[in-house]
Every structure is written in C-alpha cells, then in structure tokens.
Protein backbone atom coordinates (compact mmCIF):
# COMPACT_ATOMS: atom_id res chain seq x y z
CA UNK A 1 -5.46 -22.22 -7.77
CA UNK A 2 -3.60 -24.82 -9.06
CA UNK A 3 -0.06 -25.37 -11.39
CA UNK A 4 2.20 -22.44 -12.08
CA UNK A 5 0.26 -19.78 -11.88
CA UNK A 6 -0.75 -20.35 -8.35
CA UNK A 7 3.06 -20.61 -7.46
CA UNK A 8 3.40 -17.36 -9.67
CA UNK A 9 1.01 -15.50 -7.73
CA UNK A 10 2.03 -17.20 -4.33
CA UNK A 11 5.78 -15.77 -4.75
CA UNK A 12 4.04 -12.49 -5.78
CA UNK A 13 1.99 -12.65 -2.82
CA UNK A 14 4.98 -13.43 -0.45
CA UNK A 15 7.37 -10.59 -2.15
CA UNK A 16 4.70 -7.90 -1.48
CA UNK A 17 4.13 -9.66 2.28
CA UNK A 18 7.93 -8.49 3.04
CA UNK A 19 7.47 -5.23 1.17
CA UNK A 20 4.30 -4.15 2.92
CA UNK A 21 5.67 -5.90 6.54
CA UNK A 22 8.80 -3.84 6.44
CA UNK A 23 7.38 -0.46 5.19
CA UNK A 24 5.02 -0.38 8.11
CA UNK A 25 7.51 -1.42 10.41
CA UNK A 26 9.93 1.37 9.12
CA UNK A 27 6.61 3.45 9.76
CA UNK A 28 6.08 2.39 13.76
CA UNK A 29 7.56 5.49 15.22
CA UNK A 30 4.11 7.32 13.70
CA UNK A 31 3.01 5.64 16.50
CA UNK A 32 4.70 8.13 18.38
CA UNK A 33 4.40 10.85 16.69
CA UNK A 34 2.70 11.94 13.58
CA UNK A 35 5.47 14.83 13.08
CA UNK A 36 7.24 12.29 10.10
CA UNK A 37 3.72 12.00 8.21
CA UNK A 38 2.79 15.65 8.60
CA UNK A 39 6.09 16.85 6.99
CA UNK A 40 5.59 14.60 4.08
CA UNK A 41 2.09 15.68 3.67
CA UNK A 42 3.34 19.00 4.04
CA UNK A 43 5.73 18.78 1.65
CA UNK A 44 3.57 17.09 -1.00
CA UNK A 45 1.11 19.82 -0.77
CA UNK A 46 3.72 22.58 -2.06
CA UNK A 47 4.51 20.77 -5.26
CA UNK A 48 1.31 18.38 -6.00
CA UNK A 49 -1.28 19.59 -8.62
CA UNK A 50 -4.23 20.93 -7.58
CA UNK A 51 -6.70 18.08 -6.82
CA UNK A 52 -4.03 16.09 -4.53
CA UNK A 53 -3.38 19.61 -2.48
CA UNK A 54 -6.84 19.84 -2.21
CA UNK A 55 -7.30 16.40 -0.86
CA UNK A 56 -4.15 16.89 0.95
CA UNK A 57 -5.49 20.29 2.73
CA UNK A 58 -8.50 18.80 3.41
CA UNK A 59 -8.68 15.71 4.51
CA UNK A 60 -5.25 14.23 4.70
CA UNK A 61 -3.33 17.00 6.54
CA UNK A 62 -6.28 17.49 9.20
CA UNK A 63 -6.49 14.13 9.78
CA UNK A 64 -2.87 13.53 10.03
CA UNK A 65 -3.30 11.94 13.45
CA UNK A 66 -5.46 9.11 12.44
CA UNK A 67 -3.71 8.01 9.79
CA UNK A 68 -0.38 8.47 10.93
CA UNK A 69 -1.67 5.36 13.04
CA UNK A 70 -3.92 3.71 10.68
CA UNK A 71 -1.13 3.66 7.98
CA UNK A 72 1.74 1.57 9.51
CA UNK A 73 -1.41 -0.52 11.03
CA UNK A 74 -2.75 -1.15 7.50
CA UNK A 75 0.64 -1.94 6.04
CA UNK A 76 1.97 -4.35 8.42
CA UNK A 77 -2.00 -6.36 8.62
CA UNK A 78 -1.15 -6.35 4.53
CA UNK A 79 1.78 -7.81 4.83
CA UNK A 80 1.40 -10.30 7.40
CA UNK A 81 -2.07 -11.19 5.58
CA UNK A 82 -0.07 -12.28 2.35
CA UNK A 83 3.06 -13.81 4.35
CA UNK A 84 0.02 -16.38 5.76
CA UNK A 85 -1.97 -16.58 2.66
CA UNK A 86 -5.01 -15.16 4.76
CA UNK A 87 -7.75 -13.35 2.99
CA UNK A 88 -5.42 -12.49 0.54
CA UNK A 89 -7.22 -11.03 -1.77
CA UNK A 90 -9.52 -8.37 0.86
CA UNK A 91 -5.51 -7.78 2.04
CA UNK A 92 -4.74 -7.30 -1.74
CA UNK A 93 -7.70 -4.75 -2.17
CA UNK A 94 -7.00 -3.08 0.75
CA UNK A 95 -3.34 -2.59 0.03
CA UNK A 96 -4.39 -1.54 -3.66
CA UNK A 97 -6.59 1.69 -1.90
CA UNK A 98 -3.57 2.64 0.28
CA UNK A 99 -1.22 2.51 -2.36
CA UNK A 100 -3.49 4.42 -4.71
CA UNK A 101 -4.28 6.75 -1.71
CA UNK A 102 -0.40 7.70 -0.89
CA UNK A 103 -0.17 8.20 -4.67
CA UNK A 104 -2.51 10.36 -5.31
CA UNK A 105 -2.04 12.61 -2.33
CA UNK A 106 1.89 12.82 -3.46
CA UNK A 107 0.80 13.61 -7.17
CA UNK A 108 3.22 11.39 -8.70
CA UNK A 109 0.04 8.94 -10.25
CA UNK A 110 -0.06 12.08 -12.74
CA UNK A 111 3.31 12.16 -13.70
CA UNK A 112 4.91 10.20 -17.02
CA UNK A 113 7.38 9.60 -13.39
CA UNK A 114 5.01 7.21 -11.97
CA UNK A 115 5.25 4.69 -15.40
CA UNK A 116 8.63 4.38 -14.37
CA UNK A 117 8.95 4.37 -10.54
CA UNK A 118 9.22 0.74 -8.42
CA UNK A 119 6.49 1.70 -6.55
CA UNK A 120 4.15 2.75 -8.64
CA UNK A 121 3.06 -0.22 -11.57
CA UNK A 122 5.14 -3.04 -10.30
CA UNK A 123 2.66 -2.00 -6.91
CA UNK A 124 -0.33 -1.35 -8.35
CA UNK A 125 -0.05 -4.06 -10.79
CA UNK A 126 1.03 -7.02 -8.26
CA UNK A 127 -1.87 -6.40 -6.01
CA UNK A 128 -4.48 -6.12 -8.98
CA UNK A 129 -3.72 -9.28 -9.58
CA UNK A 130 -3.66 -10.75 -6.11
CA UNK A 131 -7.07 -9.05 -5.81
CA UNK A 132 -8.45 -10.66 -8.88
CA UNK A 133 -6.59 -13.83 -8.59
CA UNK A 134 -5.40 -14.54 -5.05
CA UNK A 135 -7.92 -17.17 -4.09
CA UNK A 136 -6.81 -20.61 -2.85
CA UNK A 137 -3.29 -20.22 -3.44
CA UNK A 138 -0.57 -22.59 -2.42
CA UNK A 139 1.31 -22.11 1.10
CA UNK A 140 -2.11 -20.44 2.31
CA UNK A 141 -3.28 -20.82 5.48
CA UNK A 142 -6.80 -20.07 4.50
CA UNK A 143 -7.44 -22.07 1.29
C-alpha cells in the first residue's frame, strides 16, 4: 500500500508491535508458573456475567496451564510480527481473537466500560484494520 495511508497503518502497525512485545514480555514469568493467570481467571469468574464465567469455568480455568504458555507466546509472535512487517495481517487476526478472547472471559466487552477503556476500541479497532488493510505496507520485511 502506497501514500499516507500505508505510513498510517505502518505507524499503527509498529505502535501495537511494542504494545503486544512488551505485554507478553511482562507475561514471561507464566512460563513459570501459571499461579498469575489462574488468579486473574479466578477473579474474573466472581464478578463476570454469566456466559464469560461459564467459559471461564469451563474451558479457560481448566486449561489454565496451556494458555498461561500460549498467551505470552502469542503476544510476543504478534508483536514481533508487526515490528518486521511479517504476515501482518494473519499477526493482526490473530491478535484480534486474543484480544477479543481476554475480553470476553473478563466481561468487560459487555460493559458501557469497555467504550471507554485503552484497551478495548483503540485495540480492537487498530488490529481490524491491520487485518483488513495490512498488506504490503512500508518498512515490511515481507511485502
């Protein structure tokens, strides 16, 4: 993509590379030990409506081990994906399902909150738009 809207999505790109690097890097002790995730999960399941504590109880909580590994491992391949310009709009995709995953488990994608929160349509919104648009961009390694 070409002119300034390839250099518009190519910052976008590179912001959400350092978001996404440093979030799983701030998640690498999961690595360790899946204690961190399970308390969150935990604690998301007491005050989430019904459908996320139901996902949460039954699939998320029991699986706690997995993705306490996969997560950090997603979010750093995300974020090194858009720092390079690599596939960056299967990264894009990817990081939209994670996102939308954490959100939904927490609850906060029903709440009038989640209009208003960083993370939530700045997010979503960013990597819809790398996933629908992130082709061929400028500073890409893959073009």
């Amino acid at each position: 993509m070409k002119g300034s809207a390839g250099w518009g999505l190519t910052a976008l790109r590179l912001c959400l590379g350092v978001f996404f690097l440093l979030m799983g890097i701030g998640k690498l002790g999961w690595f360790a030990s899946s204690d961190a995730l399970r308390g969150q999960l935990s604690g998301w399941a007491e005050s989430a409506p019904a459908i996320s504590r139901a996902y949460l109880q039954t699939v998320a909580i029991p699986g706690v081990e997995v993705f306490a590994r996969l997560v950090p491992l997603g979010e750093i391949a995300t974020g090194v994906a858009f720092l390079l310009g690599a596939y960056t709009r299967l990264a894009a995709t990817l990081g939209l399902l994670m996102i939308l995953n954490f959100h939904f488990a927490s609850g906060i994608i029903f709440t009038y909150g989640y209009l208003t929160n960083g993370y939530g349509l700045p997010v979503i919104g960013g990597l819809l738009a790398l996933a629908l648009g992130g082709a061929s961009l400028p500073l890409s390694v893959k073009r």
